[in-house]
PDB file of N, CA and C in Angstrom:
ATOM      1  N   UNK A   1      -3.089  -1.781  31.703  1.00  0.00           N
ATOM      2  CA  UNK A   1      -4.413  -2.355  31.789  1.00  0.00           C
ATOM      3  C   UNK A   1      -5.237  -1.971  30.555  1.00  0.00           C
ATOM      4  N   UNK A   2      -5.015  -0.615  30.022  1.00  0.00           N
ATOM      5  CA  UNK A   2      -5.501  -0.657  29.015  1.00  0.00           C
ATOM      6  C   UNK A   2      -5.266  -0.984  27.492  1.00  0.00           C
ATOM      7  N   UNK A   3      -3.864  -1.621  27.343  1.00  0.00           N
ATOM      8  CA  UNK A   3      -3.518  -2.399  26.604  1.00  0.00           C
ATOM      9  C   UNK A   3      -4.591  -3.648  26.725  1.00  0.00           C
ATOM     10  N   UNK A   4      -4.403  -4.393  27.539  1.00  0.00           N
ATOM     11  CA  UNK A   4      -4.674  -5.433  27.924  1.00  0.00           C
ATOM     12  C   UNK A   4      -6.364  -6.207  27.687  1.00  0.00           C
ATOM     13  N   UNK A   5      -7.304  -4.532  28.354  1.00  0.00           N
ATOM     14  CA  UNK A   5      -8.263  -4.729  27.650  1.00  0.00           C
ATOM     15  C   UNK A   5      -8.792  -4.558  26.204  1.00  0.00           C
ATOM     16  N   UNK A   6      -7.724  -3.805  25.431  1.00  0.00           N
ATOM     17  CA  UNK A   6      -7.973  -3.124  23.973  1.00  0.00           C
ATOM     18  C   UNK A   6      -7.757  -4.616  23.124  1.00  0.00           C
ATOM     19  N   UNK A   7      -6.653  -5.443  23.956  1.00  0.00           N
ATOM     20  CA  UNK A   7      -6.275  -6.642  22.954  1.00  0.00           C
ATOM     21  C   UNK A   7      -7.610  -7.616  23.446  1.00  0.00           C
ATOM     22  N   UNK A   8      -7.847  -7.550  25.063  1.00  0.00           N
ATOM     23  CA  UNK A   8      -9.254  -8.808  25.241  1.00  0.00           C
ATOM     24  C   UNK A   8     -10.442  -8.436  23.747  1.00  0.00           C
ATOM     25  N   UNK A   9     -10.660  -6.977  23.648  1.00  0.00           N
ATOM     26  CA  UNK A   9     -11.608  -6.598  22.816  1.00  0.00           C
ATOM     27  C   UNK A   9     -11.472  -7.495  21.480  1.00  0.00           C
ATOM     28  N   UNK A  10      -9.865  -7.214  20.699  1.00  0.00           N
ATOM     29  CA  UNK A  10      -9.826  -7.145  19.432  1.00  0.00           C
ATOM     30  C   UNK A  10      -9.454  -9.155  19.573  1.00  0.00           C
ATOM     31  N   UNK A  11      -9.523 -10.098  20.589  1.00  0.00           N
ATOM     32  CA  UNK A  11      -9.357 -11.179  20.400  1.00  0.00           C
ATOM     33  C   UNK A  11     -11.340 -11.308  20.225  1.00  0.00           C
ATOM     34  N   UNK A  12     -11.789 -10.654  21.032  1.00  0.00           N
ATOM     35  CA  UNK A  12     -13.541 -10.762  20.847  1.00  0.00           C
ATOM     36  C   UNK A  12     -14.017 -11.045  19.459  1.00  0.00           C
ATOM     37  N   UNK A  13     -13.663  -9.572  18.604  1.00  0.00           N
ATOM     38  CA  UNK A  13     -13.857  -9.575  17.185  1.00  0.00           C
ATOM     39  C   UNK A  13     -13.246 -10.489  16.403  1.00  0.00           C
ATOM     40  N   UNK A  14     -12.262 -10.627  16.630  1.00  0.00           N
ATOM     41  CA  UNK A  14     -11.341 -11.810  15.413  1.00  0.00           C
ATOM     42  C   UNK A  14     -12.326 -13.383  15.741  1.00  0.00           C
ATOM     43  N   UNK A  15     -12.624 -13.553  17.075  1.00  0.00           N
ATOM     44  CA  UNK A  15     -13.228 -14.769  18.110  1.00  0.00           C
ATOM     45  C   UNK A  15     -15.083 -14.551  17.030  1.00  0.00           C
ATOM     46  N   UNK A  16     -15.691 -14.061  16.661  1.00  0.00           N
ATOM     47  CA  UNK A  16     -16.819 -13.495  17.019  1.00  0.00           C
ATOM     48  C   UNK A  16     -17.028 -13.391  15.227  1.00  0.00           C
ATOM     49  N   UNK A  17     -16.258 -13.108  13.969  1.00  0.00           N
ATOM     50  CA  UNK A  17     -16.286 -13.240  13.011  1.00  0.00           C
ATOM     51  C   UNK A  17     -16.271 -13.801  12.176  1.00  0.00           C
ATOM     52  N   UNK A  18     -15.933 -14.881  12.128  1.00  0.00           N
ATOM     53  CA  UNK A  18     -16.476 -16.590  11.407  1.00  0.00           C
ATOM     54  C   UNK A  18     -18.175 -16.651  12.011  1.00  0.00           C
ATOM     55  N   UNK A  19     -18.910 -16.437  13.011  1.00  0.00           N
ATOM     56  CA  UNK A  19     -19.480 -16.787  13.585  1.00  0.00           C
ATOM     57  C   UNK A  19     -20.358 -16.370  12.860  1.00  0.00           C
ATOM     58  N   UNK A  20     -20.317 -14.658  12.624  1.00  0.00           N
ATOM     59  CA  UNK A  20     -21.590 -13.898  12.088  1.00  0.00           C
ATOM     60  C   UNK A  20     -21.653 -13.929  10.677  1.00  0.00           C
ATOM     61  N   UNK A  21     -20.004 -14.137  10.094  1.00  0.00           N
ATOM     62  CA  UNK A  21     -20.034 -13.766   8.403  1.00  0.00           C
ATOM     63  C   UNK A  21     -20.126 -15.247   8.033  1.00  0.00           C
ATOM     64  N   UNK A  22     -19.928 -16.861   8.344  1.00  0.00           N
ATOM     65  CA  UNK A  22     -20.219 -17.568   7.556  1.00  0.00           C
ATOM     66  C   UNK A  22     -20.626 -19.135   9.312  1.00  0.00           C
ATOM     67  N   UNK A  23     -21.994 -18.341   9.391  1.00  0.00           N
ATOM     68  CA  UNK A  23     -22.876 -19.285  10.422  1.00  0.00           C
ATOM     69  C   UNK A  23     -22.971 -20.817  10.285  1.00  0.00           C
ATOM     70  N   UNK A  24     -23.116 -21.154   8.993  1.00  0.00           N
ATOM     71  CA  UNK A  24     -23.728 -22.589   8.499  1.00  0.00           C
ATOM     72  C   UNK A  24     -22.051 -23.224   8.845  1.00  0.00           C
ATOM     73  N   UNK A  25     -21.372 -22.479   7.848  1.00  0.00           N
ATOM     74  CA  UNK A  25     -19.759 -23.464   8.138  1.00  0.00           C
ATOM     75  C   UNK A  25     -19.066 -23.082   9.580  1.00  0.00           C
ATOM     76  N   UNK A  26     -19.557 -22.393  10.338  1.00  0.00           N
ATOM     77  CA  UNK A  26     -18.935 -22.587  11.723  1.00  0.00           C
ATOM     78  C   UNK A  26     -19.935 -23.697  12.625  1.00  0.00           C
ATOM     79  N   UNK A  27     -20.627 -24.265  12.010  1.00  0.00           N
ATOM     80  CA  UNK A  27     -21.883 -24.885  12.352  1.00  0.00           C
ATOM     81  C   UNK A  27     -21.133 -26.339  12.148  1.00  0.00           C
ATOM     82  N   UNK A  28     -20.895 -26.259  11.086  1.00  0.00           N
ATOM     83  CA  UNK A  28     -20.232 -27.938  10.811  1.00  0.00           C
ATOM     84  C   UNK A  28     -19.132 -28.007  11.427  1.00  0.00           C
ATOM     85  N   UNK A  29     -18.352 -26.541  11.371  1.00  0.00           N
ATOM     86  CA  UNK A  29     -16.845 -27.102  11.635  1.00  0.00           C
ATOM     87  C   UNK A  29     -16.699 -27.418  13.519  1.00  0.00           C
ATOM     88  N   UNK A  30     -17.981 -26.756  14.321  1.00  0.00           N
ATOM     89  CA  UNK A  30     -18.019 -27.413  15.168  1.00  0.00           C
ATOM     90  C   UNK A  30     -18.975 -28.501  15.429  1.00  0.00           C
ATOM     91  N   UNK A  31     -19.281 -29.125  14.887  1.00  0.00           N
ATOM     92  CA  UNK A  31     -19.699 -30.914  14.926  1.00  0.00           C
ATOM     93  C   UNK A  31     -18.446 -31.318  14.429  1.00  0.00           C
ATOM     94  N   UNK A  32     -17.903 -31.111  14.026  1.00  0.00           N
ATOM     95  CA  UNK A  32     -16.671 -31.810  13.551  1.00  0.00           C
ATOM     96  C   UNK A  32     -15.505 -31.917  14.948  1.00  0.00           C
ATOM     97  N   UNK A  33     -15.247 -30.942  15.577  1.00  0.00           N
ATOM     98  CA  UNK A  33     -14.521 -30.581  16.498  1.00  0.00           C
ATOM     99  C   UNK A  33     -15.621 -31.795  18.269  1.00  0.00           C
ATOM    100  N   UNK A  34     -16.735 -31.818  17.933  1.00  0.00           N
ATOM    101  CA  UNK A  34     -17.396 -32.241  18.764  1.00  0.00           C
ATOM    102  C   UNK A  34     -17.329 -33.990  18.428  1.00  0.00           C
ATOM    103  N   UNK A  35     -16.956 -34.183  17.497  1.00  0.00           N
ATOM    104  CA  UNK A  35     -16.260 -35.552  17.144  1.00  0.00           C
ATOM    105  C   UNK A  35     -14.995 -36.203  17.199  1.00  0.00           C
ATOM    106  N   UNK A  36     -14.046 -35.187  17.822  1.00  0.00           N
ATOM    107  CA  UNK A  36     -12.679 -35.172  18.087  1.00  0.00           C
ATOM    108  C   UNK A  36     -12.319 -35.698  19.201  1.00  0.00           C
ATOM    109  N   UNK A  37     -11.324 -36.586  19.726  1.00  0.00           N
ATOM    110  CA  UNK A  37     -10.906 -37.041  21.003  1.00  0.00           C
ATOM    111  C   UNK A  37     -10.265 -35.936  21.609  1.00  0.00           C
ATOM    112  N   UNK A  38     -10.624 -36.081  23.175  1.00  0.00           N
ATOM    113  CA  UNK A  38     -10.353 -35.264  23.857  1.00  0.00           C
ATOM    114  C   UNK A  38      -8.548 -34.384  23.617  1.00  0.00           C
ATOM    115  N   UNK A  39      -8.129 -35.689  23.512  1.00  0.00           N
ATOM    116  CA  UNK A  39      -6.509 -35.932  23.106  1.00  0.00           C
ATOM    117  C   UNK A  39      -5.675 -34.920  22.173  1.00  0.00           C
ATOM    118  N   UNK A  40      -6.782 -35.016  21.143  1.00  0.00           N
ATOM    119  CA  UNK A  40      -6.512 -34.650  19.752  1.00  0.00           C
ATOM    120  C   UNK A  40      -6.898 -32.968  19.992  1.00  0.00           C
ATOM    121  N   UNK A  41      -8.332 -32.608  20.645  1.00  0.00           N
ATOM    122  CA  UNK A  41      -7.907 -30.952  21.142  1.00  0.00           C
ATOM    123  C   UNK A  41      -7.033 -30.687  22.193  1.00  0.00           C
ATOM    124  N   UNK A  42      -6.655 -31.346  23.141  1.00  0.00           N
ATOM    125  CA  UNK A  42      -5.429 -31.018  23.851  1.00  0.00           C
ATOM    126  C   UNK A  42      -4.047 -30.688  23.253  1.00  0.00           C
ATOM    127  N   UNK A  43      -4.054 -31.555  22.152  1.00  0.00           N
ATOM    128  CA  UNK A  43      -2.846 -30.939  21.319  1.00  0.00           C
ATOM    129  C   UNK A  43      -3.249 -30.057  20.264  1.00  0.00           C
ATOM    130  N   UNK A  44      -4.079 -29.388  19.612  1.00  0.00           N
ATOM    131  CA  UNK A  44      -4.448 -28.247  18.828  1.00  0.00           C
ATOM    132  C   UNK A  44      -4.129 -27.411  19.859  1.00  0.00           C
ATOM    133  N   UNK A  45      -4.639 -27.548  21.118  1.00  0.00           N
ATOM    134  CA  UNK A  45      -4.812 -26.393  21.952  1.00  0.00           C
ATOM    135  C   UNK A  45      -3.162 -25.677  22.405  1.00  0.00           C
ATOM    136  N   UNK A  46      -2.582 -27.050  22.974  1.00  0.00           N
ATOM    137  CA  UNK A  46      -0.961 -26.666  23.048  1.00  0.00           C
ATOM    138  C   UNK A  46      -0.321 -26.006  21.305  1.00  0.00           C
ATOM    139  N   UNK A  47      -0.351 -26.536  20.578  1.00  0.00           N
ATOM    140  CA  UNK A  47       0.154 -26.158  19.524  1.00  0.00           C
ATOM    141  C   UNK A  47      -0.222 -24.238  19.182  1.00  0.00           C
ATOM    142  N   UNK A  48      -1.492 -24.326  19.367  1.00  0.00           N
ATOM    143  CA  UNK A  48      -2.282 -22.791  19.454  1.00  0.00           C
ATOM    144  C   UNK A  48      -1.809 -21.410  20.251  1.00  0.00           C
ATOM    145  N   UNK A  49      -1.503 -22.293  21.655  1.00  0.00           N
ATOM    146  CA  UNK A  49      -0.892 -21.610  22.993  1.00  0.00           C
ATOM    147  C   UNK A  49       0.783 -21.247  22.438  1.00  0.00           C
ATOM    148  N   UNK A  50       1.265 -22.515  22.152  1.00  0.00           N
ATOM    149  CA  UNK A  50       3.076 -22.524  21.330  1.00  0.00           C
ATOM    150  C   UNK A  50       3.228 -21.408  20.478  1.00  0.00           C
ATOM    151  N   UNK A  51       2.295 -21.350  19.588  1.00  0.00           N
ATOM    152  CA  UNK A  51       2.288 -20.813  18.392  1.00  0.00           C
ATOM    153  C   UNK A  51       1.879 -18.965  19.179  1.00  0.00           C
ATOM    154  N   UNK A  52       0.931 -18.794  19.846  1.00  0.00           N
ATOM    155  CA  UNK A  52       0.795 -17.434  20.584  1.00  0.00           C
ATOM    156  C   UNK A  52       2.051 -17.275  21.045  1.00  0.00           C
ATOM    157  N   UNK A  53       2.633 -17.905  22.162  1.00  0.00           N
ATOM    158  CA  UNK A  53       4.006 -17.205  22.973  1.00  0.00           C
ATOM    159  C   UNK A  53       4.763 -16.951  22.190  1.00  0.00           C
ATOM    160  N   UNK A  54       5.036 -17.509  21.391  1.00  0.00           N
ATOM    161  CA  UNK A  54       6.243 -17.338  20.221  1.00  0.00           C
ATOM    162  C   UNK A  54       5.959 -16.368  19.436  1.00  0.00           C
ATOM    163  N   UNK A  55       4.787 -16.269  18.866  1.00  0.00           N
ATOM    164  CA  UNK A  55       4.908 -14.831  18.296  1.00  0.00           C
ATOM    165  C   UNK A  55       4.997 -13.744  19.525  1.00  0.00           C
ATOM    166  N   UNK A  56       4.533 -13.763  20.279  1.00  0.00           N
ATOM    167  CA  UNK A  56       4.579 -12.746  21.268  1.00  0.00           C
ATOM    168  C   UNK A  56       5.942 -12.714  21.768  1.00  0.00           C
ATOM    169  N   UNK A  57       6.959 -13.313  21.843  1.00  0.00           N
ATOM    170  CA  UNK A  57       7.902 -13.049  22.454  1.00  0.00           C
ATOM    171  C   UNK A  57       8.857 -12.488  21.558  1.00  0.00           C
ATOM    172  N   UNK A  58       8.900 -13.396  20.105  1.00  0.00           N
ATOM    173  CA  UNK A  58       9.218 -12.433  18.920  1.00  0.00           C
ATOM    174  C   UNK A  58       9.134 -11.365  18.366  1.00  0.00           C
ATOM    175  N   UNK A  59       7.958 -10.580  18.771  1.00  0.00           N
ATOM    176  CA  UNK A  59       7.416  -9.388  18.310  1.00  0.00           C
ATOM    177  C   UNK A  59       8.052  -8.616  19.884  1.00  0.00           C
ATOM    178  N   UNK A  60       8.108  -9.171  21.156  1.00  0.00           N
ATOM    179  CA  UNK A  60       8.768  -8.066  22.360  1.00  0.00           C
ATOM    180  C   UNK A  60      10.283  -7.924  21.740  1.00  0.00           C
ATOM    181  N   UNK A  61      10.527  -9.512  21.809  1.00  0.00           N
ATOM    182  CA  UNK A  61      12.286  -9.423  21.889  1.00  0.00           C
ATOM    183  C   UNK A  61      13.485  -9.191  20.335  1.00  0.00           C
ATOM    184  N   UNK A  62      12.263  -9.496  19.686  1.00  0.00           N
ATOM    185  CA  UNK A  62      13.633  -9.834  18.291  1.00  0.00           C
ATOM    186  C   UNK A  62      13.904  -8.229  17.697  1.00  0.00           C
ATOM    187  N   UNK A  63      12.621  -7.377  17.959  1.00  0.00           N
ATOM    188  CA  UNK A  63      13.000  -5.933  17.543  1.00  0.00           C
ATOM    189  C   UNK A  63      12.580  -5.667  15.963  1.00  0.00           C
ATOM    190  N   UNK A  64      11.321  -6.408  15.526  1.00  0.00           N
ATOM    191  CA  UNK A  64      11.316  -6.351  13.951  1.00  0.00           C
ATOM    192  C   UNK A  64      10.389  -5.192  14.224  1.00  0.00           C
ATOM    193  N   UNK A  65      10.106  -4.754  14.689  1.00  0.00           N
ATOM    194  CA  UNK A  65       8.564  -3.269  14.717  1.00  0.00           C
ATOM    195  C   UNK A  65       9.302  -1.978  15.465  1.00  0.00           C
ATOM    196  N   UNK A  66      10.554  -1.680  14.969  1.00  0.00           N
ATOM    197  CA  UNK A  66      11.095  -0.687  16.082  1.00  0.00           C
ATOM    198  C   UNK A  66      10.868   0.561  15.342  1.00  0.00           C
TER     199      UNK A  66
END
């Protein structure tokens, strides 16, 4: 559990740092995203999710951090 919350934290900060260090261009880049078909973030979003498990299962199972 305390893994679990140490990583909720450090997704906060990584989540939370475009935001504070460059405001104006996270500003556009969501109007831009708010112009997008629903469609078109459903698949960023899968691709995003793909792209998480896979590293995560790579980093449990393949043994490159031993």
């Amino acid at each position: 559990m305390k893994l679990l919350l140490t990583l909720i934290g450090v997704v906060f900060i990584l989540e939370g740092l475009p935001y504070l260090t460059f405001p104006e261009t996270m500003q556009k880049w969501l109007q831009q995203l708010m112009e997008m078909r629903p469609g078109q973030l459903r698949l960023m979003g899968l691709l995003v999710v793909g792209a998480g498990l896979l590293l995560c299962y790579l980093t449990q199972r393949a043994g490159w951090f031993h």
